[in-house]
PDB file of N, CA and C in Angstrom:
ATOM      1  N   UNK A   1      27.236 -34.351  44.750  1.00  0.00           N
ATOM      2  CA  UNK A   1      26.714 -33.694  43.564  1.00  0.00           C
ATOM      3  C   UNK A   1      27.410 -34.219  42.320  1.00  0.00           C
ATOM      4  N   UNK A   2      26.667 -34.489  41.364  1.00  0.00           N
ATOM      5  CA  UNK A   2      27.032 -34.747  40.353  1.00  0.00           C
ATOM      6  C   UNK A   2      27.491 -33.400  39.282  1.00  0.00           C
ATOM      7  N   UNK A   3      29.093 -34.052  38.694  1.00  0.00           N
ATOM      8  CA  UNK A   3      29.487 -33.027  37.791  1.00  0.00           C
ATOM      9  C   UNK A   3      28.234 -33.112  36.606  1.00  0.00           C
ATOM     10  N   UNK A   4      28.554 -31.719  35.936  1.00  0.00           N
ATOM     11  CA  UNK A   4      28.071 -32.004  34.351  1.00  0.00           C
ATOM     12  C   UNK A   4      29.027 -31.816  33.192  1.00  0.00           C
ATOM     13  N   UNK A   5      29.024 -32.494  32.715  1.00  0.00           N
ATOM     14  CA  UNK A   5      29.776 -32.663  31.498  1.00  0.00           C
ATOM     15  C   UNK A   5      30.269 -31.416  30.801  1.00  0.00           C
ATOM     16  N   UNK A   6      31.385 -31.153  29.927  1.00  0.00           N
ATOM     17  CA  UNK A   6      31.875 -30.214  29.496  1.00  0.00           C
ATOM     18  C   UNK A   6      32.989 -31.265  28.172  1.00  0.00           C
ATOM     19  N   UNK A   7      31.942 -30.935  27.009  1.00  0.00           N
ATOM     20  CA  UNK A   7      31.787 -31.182  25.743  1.00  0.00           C
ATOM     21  C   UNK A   7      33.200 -30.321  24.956  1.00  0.00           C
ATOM     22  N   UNK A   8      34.349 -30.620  24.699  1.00  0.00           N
ATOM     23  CA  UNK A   8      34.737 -29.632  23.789  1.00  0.00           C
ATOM     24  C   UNK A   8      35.401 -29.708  22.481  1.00  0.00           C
ATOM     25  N   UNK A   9      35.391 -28.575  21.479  1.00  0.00           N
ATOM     26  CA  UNK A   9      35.576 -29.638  20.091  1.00  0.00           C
ATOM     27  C   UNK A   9      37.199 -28.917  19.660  1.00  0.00           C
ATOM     28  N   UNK A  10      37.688 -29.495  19.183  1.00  0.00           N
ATOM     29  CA  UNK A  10      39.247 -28.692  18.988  1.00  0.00           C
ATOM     30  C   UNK A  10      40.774 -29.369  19.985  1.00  0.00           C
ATOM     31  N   UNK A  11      41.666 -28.728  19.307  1.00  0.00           N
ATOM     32  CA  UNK A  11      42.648 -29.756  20.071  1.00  0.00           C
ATOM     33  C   UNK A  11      42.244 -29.242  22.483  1.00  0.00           C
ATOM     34  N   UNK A  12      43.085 -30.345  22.636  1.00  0.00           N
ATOM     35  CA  UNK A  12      42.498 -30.102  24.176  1.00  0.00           C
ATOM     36  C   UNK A  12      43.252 -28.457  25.115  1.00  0.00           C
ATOM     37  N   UNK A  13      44.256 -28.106  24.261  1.00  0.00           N
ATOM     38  CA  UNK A  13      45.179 -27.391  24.554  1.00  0.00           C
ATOM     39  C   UNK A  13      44.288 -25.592  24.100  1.00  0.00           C
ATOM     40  N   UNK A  14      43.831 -25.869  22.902  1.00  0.00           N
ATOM     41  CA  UNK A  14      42.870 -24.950  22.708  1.00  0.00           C
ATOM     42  C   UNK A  14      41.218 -24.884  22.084  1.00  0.00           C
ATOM     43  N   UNK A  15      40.946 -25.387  23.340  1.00  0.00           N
ATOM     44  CA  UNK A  15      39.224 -26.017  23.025  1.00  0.00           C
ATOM     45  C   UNK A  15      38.216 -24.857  23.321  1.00  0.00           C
ATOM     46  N   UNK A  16      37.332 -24.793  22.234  1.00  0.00           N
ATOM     47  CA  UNK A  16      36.103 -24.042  22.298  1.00  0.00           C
ATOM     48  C   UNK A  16      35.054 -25.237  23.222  1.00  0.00           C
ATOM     49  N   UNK A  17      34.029 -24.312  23.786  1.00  0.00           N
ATOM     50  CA  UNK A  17      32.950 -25.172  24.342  1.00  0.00           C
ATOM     51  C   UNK A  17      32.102 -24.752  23.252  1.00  0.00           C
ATOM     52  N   UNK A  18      31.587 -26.276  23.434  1.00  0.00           N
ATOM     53  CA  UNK A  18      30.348 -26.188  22.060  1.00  0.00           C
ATOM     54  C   UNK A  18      29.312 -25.846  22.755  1.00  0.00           C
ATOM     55  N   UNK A  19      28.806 -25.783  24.200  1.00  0.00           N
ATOM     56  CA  UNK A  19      27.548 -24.915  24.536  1.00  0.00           C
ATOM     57  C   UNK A  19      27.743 -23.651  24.475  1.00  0.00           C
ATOM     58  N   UNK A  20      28.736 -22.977  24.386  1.00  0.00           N
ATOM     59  CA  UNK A  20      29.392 -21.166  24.409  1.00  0.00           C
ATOM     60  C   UNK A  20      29.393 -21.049  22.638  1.00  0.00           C
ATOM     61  N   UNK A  21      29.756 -21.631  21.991  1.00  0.00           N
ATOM     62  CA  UNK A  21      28.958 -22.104  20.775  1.00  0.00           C
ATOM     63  C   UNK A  21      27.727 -21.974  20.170  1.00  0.00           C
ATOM     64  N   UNK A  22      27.528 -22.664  20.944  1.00  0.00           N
ATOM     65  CA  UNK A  22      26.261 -22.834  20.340  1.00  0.00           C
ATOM     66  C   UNK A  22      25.232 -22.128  20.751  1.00  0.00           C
ATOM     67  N   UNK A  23      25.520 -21.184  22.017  1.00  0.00           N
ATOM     68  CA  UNK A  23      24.484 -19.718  22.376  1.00  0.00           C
ATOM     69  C   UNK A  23      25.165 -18.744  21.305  1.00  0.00           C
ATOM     70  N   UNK A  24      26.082 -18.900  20.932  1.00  0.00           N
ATOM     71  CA  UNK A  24      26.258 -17.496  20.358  1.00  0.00           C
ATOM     72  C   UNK A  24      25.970 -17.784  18.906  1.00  0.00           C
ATOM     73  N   UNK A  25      25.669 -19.268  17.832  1.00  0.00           N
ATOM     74  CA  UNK A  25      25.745 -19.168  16.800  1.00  0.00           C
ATOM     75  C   UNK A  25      24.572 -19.464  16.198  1.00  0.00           C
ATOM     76  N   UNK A  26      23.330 -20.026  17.835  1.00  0.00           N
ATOM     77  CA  UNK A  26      22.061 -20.363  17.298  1.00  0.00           C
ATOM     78  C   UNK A  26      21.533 -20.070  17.883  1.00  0.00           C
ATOM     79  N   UNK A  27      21.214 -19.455  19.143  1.00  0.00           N
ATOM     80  CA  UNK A  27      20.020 -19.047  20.142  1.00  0.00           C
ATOM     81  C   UNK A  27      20.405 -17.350  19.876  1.00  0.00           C
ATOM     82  N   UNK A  28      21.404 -16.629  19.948  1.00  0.00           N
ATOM     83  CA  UNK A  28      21.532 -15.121  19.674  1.00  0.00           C
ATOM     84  C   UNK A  28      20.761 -14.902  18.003  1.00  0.00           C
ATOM     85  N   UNK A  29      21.279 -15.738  17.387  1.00  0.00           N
ATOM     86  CA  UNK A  29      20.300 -15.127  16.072  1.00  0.00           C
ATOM     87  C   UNK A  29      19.227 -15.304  16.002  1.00  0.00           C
ATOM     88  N   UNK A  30      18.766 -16.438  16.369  1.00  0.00           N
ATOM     89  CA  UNK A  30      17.314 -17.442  16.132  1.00  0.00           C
ATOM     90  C   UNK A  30      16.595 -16.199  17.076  1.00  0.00           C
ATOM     91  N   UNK A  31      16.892 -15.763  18.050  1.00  0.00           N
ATOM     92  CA  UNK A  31      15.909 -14.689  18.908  1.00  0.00           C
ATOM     93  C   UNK A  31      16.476 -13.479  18.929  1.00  0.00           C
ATOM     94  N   UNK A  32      16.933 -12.963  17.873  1.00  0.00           N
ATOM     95  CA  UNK A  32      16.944 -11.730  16.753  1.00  0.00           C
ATOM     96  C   UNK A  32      16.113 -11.936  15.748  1.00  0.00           C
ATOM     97  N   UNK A  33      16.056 -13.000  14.662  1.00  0.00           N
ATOM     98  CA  UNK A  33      14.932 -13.491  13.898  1.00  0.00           C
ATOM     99  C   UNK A  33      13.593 -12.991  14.499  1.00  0.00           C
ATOM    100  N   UNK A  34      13.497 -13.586  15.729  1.00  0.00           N
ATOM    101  CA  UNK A  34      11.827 -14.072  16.062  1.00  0.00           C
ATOM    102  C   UNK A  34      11.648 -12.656  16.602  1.00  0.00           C
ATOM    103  N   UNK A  35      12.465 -11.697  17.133  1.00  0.00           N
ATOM    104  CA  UNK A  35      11.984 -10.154  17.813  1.00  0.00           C
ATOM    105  C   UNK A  35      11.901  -9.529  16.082  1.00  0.00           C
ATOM    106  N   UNK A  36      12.728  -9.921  15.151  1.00  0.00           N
ATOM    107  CA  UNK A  36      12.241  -9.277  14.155  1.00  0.00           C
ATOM    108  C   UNK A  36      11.127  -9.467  13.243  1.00  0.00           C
ATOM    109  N   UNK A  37      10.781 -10.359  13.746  1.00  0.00           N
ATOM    110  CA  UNK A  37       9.470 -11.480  12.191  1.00  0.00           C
ATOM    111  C   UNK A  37       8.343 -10.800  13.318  1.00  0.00           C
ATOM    112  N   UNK A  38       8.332 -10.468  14.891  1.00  0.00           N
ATOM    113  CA  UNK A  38       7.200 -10.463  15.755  1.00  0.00           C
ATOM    114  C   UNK A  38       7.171  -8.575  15.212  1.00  0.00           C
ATOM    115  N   UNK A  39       7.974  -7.917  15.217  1.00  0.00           N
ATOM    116  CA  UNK A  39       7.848  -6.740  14.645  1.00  0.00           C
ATOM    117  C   UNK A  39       7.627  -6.228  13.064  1.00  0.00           C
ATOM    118  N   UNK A  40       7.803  -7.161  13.064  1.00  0.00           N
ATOM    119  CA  UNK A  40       7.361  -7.098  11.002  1.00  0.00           C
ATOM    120  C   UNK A  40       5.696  -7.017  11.342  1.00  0.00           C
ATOM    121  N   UNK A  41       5.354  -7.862  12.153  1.00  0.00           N
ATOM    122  CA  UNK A  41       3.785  -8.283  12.279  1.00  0.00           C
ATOM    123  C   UNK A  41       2.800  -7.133  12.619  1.00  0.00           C
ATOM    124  N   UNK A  42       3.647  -6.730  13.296  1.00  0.00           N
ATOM    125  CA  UNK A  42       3.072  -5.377  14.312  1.00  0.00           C
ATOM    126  C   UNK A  42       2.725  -4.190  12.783  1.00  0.00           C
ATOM    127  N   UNK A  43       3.106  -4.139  11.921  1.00  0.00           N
ATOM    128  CA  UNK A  43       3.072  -3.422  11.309  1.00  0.00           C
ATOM    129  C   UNK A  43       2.221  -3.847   9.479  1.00  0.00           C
ATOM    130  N   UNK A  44       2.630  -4.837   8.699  1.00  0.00           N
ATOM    131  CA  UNK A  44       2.639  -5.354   8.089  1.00  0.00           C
ATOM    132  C   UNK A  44       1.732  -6.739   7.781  1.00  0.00           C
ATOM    133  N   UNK A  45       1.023  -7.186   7.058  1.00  0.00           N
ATOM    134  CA  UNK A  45       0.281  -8.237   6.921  1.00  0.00           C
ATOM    135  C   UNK A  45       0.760  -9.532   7.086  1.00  0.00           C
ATOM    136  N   UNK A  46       0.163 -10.462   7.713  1.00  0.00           N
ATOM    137  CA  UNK A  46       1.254 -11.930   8.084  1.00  0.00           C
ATOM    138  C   UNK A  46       1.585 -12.457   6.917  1.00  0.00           C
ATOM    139  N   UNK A  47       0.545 -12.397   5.642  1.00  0.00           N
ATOM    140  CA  UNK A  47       0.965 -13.565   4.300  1.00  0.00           C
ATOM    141  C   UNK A  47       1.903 -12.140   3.717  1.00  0.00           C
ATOM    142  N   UNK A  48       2.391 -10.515   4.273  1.00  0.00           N
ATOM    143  CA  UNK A  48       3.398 -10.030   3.580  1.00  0.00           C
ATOM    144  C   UNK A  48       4.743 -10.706   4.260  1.00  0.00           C
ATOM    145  N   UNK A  49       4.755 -10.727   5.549  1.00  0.00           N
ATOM    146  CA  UNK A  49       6.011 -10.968   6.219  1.00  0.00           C
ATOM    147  C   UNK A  49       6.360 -12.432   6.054  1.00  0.00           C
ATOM    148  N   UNK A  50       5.096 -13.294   5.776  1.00  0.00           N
ATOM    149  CA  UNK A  50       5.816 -14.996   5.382  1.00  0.00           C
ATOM    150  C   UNK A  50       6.117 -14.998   4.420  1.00  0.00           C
ATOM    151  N   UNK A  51       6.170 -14.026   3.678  1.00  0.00           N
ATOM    152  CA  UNK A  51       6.696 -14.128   1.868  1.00  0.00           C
ATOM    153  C   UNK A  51       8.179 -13.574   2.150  1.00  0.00           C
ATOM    154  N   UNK A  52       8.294 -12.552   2.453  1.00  0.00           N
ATOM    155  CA  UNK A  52       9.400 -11.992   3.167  1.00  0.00           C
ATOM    156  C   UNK A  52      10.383 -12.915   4.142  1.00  0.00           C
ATOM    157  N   UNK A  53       9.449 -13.991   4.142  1.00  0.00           N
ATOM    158  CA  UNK A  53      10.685 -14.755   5.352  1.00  0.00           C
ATOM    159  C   UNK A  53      11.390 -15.804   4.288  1.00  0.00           C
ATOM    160  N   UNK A  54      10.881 -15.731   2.937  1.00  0.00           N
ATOM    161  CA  UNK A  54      11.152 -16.373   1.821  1.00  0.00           C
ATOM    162  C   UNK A  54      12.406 -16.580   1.716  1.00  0.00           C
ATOM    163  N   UNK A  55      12.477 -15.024   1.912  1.00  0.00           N
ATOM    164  CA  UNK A  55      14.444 -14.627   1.523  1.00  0.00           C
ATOM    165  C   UNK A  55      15.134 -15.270   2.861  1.00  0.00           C
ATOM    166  N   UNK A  56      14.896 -15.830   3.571  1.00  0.00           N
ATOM    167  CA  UNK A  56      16.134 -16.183   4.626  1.00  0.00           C
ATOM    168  C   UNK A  56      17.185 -17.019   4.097  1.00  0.00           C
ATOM    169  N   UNK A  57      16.726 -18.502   3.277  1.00  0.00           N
ATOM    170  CA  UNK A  57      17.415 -19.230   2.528  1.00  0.00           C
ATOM    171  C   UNK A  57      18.187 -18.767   2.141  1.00  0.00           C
ATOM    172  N   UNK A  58      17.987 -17.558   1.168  1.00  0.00           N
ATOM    173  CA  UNK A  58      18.617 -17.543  -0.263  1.00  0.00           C
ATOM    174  C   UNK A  58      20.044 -16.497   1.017  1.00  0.00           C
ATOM    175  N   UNK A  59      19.542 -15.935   1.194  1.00  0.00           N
ATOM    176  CA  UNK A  59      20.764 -15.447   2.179  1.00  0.00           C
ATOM    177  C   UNK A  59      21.794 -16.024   3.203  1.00  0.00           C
ATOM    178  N   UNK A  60      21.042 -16.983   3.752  1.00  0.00           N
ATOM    179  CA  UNK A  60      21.956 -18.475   4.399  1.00  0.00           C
ATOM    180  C   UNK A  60      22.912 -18.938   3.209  1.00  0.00           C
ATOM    181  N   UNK A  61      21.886 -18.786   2.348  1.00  0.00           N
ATOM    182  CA  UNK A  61      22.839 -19.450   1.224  1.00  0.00           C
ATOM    183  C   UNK A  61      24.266 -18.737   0.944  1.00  0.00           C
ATOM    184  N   UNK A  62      23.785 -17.060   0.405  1.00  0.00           N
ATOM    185  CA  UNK A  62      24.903 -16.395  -0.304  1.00  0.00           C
ATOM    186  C   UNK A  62      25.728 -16.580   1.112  1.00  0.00           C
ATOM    187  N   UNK A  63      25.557 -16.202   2.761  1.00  0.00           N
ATOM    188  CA  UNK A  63      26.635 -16.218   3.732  1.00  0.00           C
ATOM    189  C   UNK A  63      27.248 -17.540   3.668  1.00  0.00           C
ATOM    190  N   UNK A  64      26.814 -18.290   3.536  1.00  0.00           N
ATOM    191  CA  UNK A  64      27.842 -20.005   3.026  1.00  0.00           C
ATOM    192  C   UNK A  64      28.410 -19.883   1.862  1.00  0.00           C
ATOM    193  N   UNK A  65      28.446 -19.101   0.929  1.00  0.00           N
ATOM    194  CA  UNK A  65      29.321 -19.412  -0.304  1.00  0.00           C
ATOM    195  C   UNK A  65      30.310 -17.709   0.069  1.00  0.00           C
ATOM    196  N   UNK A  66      29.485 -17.007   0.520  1.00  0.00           N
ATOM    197  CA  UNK A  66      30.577 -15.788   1.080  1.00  0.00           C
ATOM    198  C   UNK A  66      31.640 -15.883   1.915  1.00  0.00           C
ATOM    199  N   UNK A  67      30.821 -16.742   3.258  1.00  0.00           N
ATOM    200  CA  UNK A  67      32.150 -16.711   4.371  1.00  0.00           C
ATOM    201  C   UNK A  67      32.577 -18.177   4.162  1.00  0.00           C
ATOM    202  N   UNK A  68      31.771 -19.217   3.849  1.00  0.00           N
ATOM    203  CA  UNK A  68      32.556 -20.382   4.442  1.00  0.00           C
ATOM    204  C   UNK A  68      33.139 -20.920   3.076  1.00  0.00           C
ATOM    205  N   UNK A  69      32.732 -20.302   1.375  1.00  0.00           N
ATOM    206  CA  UNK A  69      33.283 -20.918   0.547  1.00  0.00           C
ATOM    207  C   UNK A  69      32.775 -22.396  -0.070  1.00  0.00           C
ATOM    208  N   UNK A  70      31.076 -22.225   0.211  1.00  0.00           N
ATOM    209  CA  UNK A  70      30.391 -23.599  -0.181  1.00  0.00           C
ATOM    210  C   UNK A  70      30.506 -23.322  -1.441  1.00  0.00           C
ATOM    211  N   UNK A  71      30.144 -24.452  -2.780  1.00  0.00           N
ATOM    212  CA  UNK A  71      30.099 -24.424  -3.733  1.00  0.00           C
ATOM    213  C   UNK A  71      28.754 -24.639  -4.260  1.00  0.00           C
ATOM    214  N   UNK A  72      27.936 -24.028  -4.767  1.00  0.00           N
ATOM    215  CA  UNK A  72      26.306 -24.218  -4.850  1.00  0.00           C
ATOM    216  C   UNK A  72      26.110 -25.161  -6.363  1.00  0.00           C
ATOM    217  N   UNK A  73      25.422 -25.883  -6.450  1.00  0.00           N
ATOM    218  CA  UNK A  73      24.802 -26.969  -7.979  1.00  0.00           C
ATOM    219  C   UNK A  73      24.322 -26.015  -7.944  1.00  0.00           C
ATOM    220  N   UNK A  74      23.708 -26.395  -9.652  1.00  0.00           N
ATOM    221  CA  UNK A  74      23.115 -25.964 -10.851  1.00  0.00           C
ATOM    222  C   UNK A  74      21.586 -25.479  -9.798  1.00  0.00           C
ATOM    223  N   UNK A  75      21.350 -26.792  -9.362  1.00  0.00           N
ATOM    224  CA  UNK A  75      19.818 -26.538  -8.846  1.00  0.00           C
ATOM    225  C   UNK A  75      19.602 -25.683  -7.728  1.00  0.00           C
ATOM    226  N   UNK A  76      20.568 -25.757  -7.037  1.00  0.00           N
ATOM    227  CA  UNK A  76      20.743 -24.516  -5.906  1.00  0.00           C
ATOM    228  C   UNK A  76      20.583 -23.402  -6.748  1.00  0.00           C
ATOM    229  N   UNK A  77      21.660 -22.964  -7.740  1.00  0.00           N
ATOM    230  CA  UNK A  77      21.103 -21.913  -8.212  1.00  0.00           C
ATOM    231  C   UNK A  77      20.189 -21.333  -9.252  1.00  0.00           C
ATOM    232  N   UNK A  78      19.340 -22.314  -9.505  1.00  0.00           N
ATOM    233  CA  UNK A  78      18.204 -22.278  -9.948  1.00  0.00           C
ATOM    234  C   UNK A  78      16.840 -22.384  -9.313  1.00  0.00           C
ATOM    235  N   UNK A  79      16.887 -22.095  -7.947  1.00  0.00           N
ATOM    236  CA  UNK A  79      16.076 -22.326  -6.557  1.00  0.00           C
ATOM    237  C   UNK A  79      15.878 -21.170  -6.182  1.00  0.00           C
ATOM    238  N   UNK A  80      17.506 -20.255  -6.258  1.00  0.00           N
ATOM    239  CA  UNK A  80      17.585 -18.965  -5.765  1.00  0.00           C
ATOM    240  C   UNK A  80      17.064 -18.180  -6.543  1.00  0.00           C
ATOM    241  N   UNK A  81      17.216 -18.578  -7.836  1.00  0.00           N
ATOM    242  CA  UNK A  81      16.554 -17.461  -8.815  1.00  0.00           C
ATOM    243  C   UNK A  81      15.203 -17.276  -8.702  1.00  0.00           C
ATOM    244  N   UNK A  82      14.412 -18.760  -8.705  1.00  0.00           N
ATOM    245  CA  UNK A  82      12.939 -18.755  -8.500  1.00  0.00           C
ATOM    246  C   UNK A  82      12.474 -17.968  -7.285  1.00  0.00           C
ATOM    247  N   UNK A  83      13.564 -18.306  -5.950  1.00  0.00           N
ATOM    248  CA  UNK A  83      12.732 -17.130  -4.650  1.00  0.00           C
ATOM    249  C   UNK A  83      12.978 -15.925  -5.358  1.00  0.00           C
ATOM    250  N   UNK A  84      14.266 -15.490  -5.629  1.00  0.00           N
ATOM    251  CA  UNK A  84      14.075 -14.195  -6.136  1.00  0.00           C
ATOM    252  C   UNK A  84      13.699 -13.557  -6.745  1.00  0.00           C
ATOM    253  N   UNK A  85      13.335 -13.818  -7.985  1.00  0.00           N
ATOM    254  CA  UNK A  85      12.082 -13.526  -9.189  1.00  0.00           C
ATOM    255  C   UNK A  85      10.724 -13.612  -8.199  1.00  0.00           C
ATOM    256  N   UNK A  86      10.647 -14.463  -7.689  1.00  0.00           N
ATOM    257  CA  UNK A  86       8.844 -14.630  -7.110  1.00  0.00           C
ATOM    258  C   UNK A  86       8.815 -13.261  -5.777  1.00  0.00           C
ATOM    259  N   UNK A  87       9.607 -13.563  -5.359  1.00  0.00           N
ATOM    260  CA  UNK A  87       9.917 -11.860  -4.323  1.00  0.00           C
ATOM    261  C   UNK A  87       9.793 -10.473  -5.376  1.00  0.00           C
ATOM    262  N   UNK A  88      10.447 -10.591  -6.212  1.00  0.00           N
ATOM    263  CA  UNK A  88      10.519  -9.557  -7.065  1.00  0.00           C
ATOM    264  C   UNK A  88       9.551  -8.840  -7.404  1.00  0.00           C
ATOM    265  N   UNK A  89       8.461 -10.320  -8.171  1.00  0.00           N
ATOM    266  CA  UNK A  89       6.838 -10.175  -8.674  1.00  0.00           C
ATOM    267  C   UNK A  89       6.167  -9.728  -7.840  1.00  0.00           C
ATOM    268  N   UNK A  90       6.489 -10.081  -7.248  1.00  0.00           N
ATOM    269  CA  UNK A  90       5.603 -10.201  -5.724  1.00  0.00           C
ATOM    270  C   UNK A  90       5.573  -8.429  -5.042  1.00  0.00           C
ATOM    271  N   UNK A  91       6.759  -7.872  -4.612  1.00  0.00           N
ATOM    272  CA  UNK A  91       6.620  -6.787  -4.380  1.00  0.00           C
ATOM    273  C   UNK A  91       6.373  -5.525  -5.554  1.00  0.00           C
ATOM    274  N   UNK A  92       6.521  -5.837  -6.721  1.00  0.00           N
ATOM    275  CA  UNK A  92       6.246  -5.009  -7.319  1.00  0.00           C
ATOM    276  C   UNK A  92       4.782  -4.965  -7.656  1.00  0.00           C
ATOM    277  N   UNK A  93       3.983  -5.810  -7.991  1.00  0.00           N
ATOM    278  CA  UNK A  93       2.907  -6.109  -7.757  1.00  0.00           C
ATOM    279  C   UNK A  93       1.721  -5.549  -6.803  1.00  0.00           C
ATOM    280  N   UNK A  94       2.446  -5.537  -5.726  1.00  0.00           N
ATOM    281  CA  UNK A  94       2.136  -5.483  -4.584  1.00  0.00           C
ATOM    282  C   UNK A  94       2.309  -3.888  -3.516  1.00  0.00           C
ATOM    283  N   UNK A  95       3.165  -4.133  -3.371  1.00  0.00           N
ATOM    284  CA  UNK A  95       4.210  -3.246  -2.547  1.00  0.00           C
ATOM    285  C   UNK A  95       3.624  -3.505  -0.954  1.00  0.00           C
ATOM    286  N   UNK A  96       4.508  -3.416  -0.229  1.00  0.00           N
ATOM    287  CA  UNK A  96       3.979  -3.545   1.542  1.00  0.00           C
ATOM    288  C   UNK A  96       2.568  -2.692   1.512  1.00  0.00           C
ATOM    289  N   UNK A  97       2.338  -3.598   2.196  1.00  0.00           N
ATOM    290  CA  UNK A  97       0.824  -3.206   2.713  1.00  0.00           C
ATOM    291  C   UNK A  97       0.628  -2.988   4.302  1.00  0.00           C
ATOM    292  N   UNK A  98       0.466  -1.810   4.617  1.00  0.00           N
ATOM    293  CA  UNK A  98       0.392  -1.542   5.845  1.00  0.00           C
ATOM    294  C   UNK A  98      -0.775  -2.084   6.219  1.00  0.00           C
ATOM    295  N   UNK A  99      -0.767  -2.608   7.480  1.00  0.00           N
ATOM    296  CA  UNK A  99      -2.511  -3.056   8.379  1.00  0.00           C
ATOM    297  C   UNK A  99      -3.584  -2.378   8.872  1.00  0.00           C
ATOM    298  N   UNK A 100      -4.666  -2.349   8.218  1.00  0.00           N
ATOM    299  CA  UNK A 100      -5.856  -1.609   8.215  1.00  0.00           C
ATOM    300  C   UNK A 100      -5.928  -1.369   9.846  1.00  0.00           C
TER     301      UNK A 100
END
């Protein structure tokens, strides 16, 4: 039988596995996302909840300048303003619309 490989990133003495990694930092959220965008649906109009999925960015964003200390350009934050103003318009305008 063939081994399988075991990938790890950090000194060898105290190594994370990047597949134990990488379930917990992209497959646990990514299918929290999708049980939540599939329950938005259930309730809510699809062109309300794809407007709504607008904001994911701008929140990726603020958790990178919150936890990890990114530094955002001018145009980054002039990107964020536009989702957020257009969300803004948008629900006030509007307001959720429940499904007939």
């Amino acid at each position: 039988m063939a081994e399988s490989a075991q990938w790890t990133v950090g000194n060898p003495g105290n190594s994370v596995s990047v597949i134990n990694t990488t379930d917990n930092t992209v497959i646990g959220p990514m299918a929290i996302a999708y049980l939540a965008f599939t329950a938005a649906l259930t309730d809510l109009r699809a062109s309300t909840v794809a407007t709504l999925a607008l904001v994911e960015p701008v929140i990726a964003t603020a958790l990178a300048v919150l936890v990890v200390g990114e530094v955002l350009g001018a145009l980054s934050v002039v990107g964020i303003a536009l989702v957020s103003v257009s969300l803004l318009v948008f629900s006030l305008n509007r307001g959720p619309e429940l499904r007939a």
